[in-house]
Every structure is written in C-alpha cells, then in structure tokens.
N, C-alpha and C. Protein backbone atom coordinates (compact mmCIF):
# COMPACT_ATOMS: atom_id res chain seq x y z
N UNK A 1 -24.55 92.61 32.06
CA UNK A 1 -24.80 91.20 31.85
C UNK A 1 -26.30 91.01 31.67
N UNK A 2 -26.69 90.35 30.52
CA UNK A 2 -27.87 89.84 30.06
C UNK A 2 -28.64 88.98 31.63
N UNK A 3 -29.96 88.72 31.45
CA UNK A 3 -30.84 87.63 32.47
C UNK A 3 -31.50 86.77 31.10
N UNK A 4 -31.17 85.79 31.64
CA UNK A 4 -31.74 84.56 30.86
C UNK A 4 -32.55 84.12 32.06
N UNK A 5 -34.17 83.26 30.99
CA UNK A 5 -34.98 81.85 31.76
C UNK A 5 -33.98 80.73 32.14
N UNK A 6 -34.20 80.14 33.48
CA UNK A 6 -33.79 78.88 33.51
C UNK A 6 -34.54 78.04 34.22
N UNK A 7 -35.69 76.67 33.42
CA UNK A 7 -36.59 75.81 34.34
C UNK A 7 -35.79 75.16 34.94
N UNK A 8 -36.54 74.51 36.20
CA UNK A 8 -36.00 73.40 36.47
C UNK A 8 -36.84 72.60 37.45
N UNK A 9 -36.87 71.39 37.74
CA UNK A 9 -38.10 70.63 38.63
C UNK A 9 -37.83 70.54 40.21
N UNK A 10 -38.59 70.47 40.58
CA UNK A 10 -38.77 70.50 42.10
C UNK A 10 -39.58 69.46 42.80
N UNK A 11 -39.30 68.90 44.09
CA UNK A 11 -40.28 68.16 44.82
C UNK A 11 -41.47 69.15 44.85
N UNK A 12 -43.13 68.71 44.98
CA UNK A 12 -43.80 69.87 45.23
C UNK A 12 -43.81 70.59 46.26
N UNK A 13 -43.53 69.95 47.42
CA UNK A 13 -43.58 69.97 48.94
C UNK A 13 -42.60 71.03 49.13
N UNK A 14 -41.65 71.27 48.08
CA UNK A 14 -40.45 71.88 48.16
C UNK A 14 -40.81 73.21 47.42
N UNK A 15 -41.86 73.28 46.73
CA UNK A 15 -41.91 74.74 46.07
C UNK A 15 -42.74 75.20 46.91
N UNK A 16 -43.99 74.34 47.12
CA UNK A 16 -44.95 75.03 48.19
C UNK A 16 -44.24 75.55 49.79
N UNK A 17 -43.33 74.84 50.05
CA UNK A 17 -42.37 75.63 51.44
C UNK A 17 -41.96 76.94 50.85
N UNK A 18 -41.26 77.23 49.41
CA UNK A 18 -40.71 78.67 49.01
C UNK A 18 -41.79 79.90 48.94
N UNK A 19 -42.61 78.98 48.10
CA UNK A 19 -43.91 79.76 48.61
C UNK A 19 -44.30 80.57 49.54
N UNK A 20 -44.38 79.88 50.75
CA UNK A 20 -45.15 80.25 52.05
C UNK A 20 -44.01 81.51 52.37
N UNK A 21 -42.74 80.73 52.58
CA UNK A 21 -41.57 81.73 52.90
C UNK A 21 -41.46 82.93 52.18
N UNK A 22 -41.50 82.80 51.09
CA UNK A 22 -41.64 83.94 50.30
C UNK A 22 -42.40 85.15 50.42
N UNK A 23 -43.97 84.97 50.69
CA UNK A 23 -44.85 85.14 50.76
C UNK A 23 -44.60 85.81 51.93
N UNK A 24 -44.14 85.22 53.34
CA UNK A 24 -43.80 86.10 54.89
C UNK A 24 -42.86 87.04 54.33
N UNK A 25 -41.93 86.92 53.69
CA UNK A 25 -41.17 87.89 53.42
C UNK A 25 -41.20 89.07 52.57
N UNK A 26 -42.41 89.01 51.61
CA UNK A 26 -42.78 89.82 50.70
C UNK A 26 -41.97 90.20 49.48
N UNK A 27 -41.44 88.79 48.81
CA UNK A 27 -40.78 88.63 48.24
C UNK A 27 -41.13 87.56 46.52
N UNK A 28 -40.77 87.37 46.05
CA UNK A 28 -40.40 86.90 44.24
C UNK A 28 -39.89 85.31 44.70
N UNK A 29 -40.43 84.65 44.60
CA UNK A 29 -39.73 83.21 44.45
C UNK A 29 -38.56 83.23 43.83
N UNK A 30 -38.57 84.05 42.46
CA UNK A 30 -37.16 84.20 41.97
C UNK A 30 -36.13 84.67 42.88
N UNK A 31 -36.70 85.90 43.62
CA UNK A 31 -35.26 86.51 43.86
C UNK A 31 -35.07 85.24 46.06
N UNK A 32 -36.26 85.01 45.93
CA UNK A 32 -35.57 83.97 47.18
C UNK A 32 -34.81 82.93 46.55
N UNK A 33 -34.86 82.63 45.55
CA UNK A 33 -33.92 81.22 44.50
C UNK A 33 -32.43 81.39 44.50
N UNK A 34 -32.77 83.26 44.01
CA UNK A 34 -31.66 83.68 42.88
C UNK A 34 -30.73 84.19 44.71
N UNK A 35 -31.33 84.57 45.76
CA UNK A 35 -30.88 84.84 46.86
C UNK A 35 -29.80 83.24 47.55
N UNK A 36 -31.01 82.39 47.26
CA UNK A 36 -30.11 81.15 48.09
C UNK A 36 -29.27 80.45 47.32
N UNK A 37 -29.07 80.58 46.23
CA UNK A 37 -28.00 79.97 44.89
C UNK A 37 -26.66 80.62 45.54
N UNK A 38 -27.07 82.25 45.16
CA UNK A 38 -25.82 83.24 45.32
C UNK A 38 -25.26 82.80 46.58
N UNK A 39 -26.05 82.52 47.62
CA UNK A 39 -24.95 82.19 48.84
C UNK A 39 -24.45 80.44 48.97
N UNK A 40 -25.05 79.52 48.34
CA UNK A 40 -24.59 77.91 48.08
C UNK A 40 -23.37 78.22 47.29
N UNK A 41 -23.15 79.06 46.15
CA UNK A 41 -22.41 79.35 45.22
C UNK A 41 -21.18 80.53 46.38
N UNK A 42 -20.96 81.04 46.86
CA UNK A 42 -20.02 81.62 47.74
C UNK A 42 -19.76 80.62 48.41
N UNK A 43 -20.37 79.52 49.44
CA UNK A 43 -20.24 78.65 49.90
C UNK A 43 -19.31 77.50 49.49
N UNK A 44 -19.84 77.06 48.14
CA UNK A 44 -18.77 76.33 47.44
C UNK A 44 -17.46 76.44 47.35
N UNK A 45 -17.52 77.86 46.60
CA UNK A 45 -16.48 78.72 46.12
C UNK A 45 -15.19 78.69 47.42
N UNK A 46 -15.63 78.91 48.77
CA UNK A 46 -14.48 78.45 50.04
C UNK A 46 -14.35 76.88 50.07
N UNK A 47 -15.35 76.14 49.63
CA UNK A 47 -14.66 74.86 49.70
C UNK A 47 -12.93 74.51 49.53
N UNK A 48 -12.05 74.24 50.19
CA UNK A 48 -10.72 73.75 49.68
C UNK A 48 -10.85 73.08 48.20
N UNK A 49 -11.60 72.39 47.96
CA UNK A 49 -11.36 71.43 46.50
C UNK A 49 -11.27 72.70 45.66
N UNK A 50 -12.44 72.90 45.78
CA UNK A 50 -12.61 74.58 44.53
C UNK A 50 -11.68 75.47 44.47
N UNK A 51 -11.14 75.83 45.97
CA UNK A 51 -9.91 76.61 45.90
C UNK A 51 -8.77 76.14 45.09
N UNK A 52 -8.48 74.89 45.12
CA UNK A 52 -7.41 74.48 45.03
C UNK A 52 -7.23 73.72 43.86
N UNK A 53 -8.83 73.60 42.77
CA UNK A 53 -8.66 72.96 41.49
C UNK A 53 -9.57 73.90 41.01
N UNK A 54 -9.70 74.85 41.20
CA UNK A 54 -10.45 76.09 40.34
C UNK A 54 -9.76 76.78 39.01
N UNK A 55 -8.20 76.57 39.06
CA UNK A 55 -7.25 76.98 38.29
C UNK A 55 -6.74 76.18 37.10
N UNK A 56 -7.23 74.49 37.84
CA UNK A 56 -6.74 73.33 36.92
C UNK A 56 -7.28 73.29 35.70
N UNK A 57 -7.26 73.49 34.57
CA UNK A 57 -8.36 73.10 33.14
C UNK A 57 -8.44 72.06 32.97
N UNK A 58 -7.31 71.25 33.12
CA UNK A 58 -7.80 69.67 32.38
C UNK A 58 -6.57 69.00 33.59
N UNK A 59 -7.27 67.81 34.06
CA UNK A 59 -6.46 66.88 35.05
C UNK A 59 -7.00 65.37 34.58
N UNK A 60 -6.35 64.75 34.48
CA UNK A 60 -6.49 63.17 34.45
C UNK A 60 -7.29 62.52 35.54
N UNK A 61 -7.95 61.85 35.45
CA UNK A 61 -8.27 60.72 36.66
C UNK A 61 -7.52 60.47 37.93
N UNK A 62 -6.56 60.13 37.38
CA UNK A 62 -5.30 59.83 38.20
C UNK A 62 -4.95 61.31 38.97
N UNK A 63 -4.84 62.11 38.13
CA UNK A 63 -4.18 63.47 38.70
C UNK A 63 -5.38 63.93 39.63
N UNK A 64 -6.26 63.59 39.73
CA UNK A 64 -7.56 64.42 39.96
C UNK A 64 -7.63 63.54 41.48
N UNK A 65 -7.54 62.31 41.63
CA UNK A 65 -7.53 61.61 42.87
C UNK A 65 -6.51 61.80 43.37
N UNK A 66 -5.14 62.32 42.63
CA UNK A 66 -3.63 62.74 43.50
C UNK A 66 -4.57 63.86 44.68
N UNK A 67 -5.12 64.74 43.65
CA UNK A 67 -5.37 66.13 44.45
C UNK A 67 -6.18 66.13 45.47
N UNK A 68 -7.00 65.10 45.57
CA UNK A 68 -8.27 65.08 46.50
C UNK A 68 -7.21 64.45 47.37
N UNK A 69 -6.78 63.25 47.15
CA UNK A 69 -6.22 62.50 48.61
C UNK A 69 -4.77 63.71 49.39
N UNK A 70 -4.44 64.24 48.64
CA UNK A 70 -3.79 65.65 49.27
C UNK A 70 -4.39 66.60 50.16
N UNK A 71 -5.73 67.18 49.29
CA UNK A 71 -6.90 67.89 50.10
C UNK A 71 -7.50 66.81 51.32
N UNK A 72 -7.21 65.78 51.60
CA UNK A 72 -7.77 65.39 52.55
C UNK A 72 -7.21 65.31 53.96
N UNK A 73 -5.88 65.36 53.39
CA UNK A 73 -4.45 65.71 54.34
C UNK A 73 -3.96 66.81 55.01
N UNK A 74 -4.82 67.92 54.75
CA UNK A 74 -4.53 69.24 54.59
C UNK A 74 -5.31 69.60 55.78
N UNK A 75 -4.69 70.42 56.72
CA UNK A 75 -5.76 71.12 57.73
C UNK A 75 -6.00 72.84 57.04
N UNK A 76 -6.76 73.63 57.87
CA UNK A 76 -7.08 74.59 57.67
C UNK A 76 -6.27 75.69 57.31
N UNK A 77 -5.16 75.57 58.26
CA UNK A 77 -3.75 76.59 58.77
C UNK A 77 -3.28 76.22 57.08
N UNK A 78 -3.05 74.99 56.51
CA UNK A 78 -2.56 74.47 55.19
C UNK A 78 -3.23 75.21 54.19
N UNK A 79 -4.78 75.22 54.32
CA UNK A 79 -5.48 75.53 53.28
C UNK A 79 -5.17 77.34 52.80
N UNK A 80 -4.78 78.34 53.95
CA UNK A 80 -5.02 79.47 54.10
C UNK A 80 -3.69 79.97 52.55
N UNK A 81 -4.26 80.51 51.81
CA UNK A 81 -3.38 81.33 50.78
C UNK A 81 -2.64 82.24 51.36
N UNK A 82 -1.73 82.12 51.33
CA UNK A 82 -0.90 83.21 51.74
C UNK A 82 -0.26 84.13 50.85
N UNK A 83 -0.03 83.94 49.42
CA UNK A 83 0.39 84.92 48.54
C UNK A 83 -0.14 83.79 47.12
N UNK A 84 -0.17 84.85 46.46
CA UNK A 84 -0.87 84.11 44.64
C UNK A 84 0.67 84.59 43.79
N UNK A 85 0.64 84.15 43.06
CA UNK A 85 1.47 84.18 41.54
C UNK A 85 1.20 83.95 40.81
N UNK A 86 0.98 84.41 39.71
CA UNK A 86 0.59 83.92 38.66
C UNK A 86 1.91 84.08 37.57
N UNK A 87 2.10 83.23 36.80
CA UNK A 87 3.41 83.39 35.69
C UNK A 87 2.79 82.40 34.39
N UNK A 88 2.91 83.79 33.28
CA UNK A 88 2.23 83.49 32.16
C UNK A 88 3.71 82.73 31.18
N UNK A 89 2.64 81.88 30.76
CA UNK A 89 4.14 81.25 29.28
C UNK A 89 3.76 81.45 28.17
C-alpha cells in the first residue's frame, strides 16, 4: 500500500503539546498522529453502531434511526457476535 500527504489544521496550543510529547519520546509528529489515529480508529471500529451498520451500504433516514433506537436498547451480552454468515445472491 502506497503513503499519501494529508494536511490538516490544528488549534496551535494543540500542535505545540504534540510537539513537546513527541520530542520526550524521541519520536516524528507523524508517527505520534499516525500512532493515535490507528488506535481512535480500532476504538471506533468496537463501537456497537459500527459493528452493527458497518455492513449496511445504503439505509434511509428512517431505516438509519430504526437502527440507532435498537442500538440503544441493546446491552453488551446483546451486542457480543456470536457467529457471522454471510449468504451471497
């Protein structure tokens, strides 16, 4: 897999903290970025919503608030996958 540039803006207060941190750690601003993305992004990824509309391609409005007010109903023991299927048409 290719690496692409990607800008993007920041409070200053907020780069100069990566900075400093960086800097104790002896480290690339990039790879402290590209470090705390990768784990927000795993993080997400267990969210229930994501789990559970990661598969959906296209949902309506309507369908899309069915699913959330479901996910909100749901405890943990609910959330846990217990077997996948997949069946192609």
């Amino acid at each position: 897999m290719g690496t692409k540039a990607l800008n993007f803006k920041m409070d200053e207060a907020d780069i100069l903290d990566m900075k400093q941190v960086a800097a104790v750690f002896n480290m690339s601003i990039t790879d402290l970025v590209k470090r705390a993305v990768s784990e927000y992004i795993a993080e997400l990824k267990r969210d229930p919503f994501y789990r559970l509309t990661v598969n959906v391609e296209e949902a309506s409005v309507e369908e899309s608030e069915d699913i959330l007010e479901e996910i909100e109903g749901l405890s943990d023991d609910d959330l846990t996958i217990a077997a996948t299927e997949r069946i192609i048409v």
